[in-house]
Protein backbone atom coordinates (compact mmCIF):
# COMPACT_ATOMS: atom_id res chain seq x y z
CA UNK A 1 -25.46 -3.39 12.31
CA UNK A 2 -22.08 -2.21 10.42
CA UNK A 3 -21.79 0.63 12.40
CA UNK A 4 -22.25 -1.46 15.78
CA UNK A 5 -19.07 -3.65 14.49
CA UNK A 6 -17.26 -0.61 13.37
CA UNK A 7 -17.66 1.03 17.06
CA UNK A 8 -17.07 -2.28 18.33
CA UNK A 9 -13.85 -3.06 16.75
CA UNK A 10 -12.61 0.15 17.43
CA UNK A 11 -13.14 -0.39 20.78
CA UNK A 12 -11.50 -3.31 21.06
CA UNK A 13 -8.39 -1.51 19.18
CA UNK A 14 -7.77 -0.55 23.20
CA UNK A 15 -6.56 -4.21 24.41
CA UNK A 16 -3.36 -4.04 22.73
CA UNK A 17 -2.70 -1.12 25.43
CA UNK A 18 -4.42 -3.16 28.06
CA UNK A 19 -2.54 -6.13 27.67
CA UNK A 20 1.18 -4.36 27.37
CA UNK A 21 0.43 -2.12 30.36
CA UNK A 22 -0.51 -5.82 32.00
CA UNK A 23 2.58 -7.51 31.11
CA UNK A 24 4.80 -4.37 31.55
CA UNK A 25 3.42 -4.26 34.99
CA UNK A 26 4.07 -7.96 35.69
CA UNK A 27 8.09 -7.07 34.89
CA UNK A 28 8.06 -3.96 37.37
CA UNK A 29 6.19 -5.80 39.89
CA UNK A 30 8.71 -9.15 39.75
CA UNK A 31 11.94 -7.08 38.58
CA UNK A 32 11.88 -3.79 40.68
CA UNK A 33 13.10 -1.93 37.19
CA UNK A 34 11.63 1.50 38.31
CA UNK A 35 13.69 0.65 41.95
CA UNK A 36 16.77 3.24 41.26
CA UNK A 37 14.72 6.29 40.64
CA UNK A 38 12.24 5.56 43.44
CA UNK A 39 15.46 5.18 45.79
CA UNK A 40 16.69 8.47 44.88
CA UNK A 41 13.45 10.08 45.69
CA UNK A 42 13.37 8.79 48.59
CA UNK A 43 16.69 10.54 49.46
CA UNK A 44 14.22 13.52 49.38
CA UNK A 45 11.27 13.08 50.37
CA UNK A 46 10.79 11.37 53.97
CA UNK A 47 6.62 10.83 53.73
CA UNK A 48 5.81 8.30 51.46
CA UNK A 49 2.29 9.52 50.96
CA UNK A 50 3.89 12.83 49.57
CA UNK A 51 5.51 10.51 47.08
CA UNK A 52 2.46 8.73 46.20
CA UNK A 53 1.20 12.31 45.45
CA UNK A 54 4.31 12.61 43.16
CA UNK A 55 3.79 9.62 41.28
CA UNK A 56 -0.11 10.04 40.74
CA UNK A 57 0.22 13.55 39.62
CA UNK A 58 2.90 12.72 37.08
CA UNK A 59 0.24 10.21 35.47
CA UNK A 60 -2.81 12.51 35.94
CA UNK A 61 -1.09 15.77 33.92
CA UNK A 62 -0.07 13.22 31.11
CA UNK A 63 -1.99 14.57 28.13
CA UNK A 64 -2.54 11.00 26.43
CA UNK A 65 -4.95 8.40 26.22
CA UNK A 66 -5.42 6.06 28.99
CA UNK A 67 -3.44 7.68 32.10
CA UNK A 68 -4.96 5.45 34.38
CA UNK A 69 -3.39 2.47 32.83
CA UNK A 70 -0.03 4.15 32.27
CA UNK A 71 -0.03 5.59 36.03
CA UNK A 72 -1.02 1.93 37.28
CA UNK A 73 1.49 0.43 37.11
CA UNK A 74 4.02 3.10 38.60
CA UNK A 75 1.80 3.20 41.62
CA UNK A 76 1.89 -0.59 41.62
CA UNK A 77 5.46 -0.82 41.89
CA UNK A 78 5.09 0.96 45.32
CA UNK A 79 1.91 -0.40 46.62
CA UNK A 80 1.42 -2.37 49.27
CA UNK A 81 0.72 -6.35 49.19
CA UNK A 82 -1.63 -5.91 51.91
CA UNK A 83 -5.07 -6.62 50.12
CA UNK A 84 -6.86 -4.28 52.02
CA UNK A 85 -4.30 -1.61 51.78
CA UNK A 86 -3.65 -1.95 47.68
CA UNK A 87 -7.26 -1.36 47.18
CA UNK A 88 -6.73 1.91 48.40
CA UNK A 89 -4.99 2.49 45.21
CA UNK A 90 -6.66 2.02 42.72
CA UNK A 91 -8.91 4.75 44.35
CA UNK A 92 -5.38 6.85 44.34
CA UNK A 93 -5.08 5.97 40.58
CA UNK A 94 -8.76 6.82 39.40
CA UNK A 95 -8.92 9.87 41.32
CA UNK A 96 -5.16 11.50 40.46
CA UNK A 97 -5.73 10.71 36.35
CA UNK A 98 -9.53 12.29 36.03
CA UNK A 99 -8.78 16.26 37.55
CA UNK A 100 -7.47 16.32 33.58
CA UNK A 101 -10.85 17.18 32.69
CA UNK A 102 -11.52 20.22 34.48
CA UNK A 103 -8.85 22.05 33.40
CA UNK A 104 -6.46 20.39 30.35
CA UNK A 105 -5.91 22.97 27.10
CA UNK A 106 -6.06 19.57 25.36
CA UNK A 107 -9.03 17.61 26.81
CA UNK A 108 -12.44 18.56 24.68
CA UNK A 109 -14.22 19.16 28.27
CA UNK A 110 -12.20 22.39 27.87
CA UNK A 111 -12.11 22.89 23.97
CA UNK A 112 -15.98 21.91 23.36
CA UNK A 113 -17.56 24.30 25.93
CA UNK A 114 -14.73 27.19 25.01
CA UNK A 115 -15.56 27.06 21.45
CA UNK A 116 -19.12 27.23 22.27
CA UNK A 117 -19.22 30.16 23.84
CA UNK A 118 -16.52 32.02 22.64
CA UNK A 119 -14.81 32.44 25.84
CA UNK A 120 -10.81 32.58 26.30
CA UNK A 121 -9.46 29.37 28.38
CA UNK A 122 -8.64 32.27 31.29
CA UNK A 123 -12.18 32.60 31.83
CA UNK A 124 -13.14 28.89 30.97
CA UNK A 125 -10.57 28.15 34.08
CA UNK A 126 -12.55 30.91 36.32
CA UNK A 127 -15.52 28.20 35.87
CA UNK A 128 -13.50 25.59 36.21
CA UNK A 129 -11.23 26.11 39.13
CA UNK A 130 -13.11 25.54 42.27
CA UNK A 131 -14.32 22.13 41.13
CA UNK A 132 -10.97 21.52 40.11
CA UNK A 133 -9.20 22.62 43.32
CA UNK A 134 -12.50 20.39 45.04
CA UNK A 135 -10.77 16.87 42.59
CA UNK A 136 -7.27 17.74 44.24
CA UNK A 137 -8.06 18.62 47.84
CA UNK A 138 -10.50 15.35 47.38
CA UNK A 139 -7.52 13.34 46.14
CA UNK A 140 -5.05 14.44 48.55
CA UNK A 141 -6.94 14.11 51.84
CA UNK A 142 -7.53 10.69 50.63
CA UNK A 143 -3.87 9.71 50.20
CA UNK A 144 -3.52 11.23 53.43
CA UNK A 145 -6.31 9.73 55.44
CA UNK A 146 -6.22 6.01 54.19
CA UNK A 147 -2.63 5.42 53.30
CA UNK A 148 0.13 4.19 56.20
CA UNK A 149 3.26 5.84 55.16
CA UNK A 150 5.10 2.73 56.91
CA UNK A 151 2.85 0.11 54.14
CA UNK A 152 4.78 2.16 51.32
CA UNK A 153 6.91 -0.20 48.77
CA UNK A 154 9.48 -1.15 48.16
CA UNK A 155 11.69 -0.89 50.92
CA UNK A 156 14.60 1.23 49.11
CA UNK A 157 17.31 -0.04 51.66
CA UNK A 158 18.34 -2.97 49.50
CA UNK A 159 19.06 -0.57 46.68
CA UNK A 160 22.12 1.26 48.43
CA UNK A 161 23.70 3.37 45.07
CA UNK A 162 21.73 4.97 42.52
CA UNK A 163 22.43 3.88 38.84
CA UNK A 164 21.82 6.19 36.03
CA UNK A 165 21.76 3.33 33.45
CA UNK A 166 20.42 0.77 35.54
CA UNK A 167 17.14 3.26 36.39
CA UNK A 168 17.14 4.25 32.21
CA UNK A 169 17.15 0.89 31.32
CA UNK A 170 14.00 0.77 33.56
CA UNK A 171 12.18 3.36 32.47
CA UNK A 172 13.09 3.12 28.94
CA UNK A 173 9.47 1.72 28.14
CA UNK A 174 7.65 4.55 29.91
CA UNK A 175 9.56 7.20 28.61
CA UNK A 176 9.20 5.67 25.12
CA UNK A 177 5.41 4.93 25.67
CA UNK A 178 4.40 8.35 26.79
CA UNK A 179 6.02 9.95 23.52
CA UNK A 180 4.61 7.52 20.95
CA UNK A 181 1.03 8.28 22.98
CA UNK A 182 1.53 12.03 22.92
CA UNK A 183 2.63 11.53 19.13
CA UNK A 184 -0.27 8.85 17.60
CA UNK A 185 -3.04 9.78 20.42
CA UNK A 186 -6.64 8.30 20.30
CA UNK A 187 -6.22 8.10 16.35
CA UNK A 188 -3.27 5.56 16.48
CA UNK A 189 -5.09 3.06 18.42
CA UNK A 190 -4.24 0.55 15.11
CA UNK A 191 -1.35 0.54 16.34
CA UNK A 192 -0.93 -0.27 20.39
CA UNK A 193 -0.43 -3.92 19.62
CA UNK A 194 2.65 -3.58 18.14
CA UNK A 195 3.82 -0.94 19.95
CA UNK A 196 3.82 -2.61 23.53
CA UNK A 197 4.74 -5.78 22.22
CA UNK A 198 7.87 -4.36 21.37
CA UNK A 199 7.98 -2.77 24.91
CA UNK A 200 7.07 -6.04 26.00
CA UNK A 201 10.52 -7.73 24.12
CA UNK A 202 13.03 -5.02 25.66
CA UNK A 203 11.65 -5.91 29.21
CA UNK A 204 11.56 -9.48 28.18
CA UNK A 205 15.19 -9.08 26.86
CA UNK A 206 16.57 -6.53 29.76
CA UNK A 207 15.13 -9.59 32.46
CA UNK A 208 15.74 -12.43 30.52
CA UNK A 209 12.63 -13.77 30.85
CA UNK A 210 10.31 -14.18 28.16
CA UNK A 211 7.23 -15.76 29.58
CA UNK A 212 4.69 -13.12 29.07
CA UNK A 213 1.66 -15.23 29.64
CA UNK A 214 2.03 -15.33 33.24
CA UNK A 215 1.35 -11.57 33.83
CA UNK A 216 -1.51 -12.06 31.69
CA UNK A 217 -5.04 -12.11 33.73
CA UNK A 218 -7.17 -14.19 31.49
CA UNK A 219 -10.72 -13.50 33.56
CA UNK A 220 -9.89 -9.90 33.42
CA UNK A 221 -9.20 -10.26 29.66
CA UNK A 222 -12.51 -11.27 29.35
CA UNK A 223 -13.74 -8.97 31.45
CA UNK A 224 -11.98 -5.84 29.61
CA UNK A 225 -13.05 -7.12 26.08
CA UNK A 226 -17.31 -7.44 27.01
CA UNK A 227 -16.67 -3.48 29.01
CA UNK A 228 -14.88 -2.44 25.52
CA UNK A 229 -17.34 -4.11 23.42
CA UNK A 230 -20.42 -2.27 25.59
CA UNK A 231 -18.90 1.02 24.93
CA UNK A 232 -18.62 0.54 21.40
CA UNK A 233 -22.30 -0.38 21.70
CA UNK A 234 -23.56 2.25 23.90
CA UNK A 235 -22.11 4.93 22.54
CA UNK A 236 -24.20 4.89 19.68
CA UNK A 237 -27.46 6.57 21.57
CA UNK A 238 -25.28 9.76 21.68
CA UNK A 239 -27.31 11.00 18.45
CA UNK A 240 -30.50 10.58 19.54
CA UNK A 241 -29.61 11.97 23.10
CA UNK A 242 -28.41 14.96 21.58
CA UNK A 243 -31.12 15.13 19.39
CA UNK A 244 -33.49 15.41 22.72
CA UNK A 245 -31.12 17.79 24.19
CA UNK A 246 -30.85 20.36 21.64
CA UNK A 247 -34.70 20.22 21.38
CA UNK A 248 -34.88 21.22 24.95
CA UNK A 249 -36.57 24.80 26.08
CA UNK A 250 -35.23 26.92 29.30
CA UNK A 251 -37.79 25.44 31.20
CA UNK A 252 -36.52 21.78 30.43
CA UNK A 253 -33.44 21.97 32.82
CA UNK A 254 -34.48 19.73 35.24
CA UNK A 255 -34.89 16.91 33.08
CA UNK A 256 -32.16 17.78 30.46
CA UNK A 257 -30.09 17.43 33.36
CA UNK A 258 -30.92 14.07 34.93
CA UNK A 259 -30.79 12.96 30.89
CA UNK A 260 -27.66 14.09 30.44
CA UNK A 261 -26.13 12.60 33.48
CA UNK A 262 -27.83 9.47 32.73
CA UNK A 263 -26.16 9.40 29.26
CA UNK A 264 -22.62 10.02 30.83
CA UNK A 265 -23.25 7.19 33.01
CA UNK A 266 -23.85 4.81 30.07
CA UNK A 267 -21.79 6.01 27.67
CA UNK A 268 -18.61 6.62 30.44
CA UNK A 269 -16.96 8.98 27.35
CA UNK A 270 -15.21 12.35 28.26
CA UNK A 271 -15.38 13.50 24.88
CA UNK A 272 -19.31 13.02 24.59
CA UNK A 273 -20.60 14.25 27.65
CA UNK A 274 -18.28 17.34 26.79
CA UNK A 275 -20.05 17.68 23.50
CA UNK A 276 -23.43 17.37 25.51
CA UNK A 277 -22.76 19.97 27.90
CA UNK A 278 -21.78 22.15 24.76
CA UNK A 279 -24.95 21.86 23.32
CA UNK A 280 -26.85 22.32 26.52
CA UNK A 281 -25.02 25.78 27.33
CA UNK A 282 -26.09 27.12 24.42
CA UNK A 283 -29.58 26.93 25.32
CA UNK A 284 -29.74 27.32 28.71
CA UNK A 285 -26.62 30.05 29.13
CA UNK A 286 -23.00 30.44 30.16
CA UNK A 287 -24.29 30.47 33.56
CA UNK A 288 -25.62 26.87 33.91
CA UNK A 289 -22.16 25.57 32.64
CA UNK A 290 -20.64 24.85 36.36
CA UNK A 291 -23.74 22.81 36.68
CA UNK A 292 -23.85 20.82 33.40
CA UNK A 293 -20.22 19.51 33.64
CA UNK A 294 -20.79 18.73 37.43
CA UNK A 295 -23.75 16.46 37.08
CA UNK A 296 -22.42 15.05 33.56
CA UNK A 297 -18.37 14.73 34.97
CA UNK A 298 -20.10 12.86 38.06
CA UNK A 299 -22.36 10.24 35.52
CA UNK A 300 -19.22 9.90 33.57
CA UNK A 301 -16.72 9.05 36.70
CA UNK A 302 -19.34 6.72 37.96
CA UNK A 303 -20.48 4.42 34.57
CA UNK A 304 -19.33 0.92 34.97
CA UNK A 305 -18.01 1.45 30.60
CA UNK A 306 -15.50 3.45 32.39
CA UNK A 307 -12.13 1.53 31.47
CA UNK A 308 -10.32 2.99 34.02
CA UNK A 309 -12.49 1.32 36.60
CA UNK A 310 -11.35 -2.31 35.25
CA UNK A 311 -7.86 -1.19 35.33
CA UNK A 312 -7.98 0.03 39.10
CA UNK A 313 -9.54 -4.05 40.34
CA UNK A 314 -6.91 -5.58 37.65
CA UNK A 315 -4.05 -3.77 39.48
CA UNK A 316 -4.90 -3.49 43.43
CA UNK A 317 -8.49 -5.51 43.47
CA UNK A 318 -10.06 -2.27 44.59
CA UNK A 319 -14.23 -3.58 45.17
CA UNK A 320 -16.73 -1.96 42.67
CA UNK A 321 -18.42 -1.22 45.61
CA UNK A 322 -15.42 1.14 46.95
CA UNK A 323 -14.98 3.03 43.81
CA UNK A 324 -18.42 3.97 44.66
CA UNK A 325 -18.63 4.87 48.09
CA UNK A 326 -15.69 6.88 47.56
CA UNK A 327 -16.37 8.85 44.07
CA UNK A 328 -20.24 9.40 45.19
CA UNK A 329 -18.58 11.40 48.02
CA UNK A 330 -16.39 13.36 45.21
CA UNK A 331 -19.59 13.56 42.97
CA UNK A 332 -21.54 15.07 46.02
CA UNK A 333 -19.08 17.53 47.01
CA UNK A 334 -18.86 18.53 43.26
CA UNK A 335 -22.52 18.64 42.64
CA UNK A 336 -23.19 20.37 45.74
CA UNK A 337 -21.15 23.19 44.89
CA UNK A 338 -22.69 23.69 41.50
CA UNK A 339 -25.75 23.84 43.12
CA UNK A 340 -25.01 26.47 45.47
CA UNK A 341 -23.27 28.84 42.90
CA UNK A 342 -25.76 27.76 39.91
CA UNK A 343 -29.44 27.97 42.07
CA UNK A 344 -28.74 29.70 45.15
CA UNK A 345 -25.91 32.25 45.17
């Protein structure tokens, strides 16, 4: 029971950074502070969908906890207030943070599966590549398919002079957030309360307004706290999953491989269903390792523990229901491939 409240609580360590990314977001969304820099790129850059593309890759090659919730609310300042539209979105946001995985120095899908097999990250990438270049082309033929460039805020015209201090002022938090993040990681989760309510008293101060609680969602709140709670909870079958997996024989991979998906999908944790395909590339060979992170990358981008699937329906209302429809098309194309090149080729 201690170590369910121990997992639990540290869990739950993660709301601090939910709630300041909410109430930072409620001060870019009512104040335009990121404005001056987005008018100066749109000096540039003519289609807006290329600077969606911009802005989403910026969060997704962040190497620190919880892109998605850093990247949503730079996406929100230029998303539509079309319902339908915004959704698209938080697709945009879940799907430009989570390529990371398939080829980060930093992220232990890399490290875990390197170290196991004693293979240079040059030859981890030769693995790793297609999938990865299957996330981006994914990503960007999304962006290009479902977004009007016209529904692209905010209209920039208002803002007819670009302001150095003005636009620092405004990105003073972000700038600031990203290098205490890079500096504390996962480890200084104790402290994300303090941190962004600090953040939150410069906006507060910079806007003169000092009413946090309205950007404050109370249902999702809830919501965030029983998803963070049920990963604390769940991730506690990792042992005896791993226990079954490295008990498996060559002639096991079928099932090993449905279990291990399975286990992604509950636990929704990049770091254990990196130390799961690890373990299983040991005993089934280098050769299976396409396969293993395909099938356990898809149960991990689908599991409803996933934080980053809250944060998408906090920020643009994207449906469950089109998270799925959308990343069981990525998951296909991904597994598919890993078939082909695993079993066939």
């Amino acid at each position: 029971m201690l170590d369910i409240l121990q997992s639990i609580a540290k869990k739950e360590l993660y709301m601090g950074y939910i709630f300041g990314i909410m109430i930072l977001g409620g001060y870019i969304r009512e104040y335009h502070v990121l404005d001056d820099v987005y008018s100066l790129a749109k000096r540039y850059i003519k289609d807006n969908r290329v600077m969606i593309i911009i802005t989403s890759i910026f969060g997704g090659v962040l190497p620190i906890p919880g892109r998605v919730a850093l990247s949503a609310p730079l996406l929100d300042a230029i998303a539509p207030p079309d319902k339908r539209k915004r959704s698209n979105f938080g697709i945009i946001d879940y799907l430009s943070t989570h390529h990371y995985y398939w080829w980060s120095p930093l992220e232990k899908t890399i490290i875990l599966p390197m170290a196991a097999l004693g293979i240079t990250y040059g030859q981890m990438l030769s693995y790793t590549f297609i999938p990865l270049c299957i996330c981006l082309g994914y990503t960007w033929w999304y962006i290009f398919s479902k977004v009007d460039p016209r529904s692209v805020l905010p209209n920039m015209d208002g803002i007819r002079d670009f302001n150095w201090q003005r636009a620092l002022r405004g990105w003073a938090p972000f700038i600031a957030t990203i290098w205490f993040l890079l500096c504390v990681g996962k480890a200084g989760a104790i402290f994300f309360f303090p941190w962004f309510g600090v953040m939150c008293c410069y906006y507060a101060y910079i806007c003169k307004d000092w009413n946090w609680g309205k950007y404050l969602n109370g249902q999702f709140a809830i919501i965030s706290t029983i998803v963070l709670a049920l990963g604390g909870v769940v991730g506690l079958i990792k042992a005896p999953v791993m226990a079954y997996l490295t008990s498996a024989t060559p002639e096991m991979i079928i099932p090993v491989s449905i279990v291990g998906a399975v286990a992604a999908w509950i636990m929704g944790s990049s770091g254990k269903y990196a130390g799961m395909t690890s373990a299983l590339v040991l005993i089934f060979g280098q050769q299976y390792l396409v396969w293993f992170l395909a099938t356990e990358y898809s149960g991990y981008l689908l599991s409803p523990a996933h934080k980053c699937l809250m944060i998408g329906q906090q920020y643009f209302g994207t449906p469950i229901r089109k998270y799925y429809k959308v990343l069981g098309g990525l998951c296909i194309c991904l597994i598919s491939y890993a078939f082909i090149t695993t079993f066939i080729i």
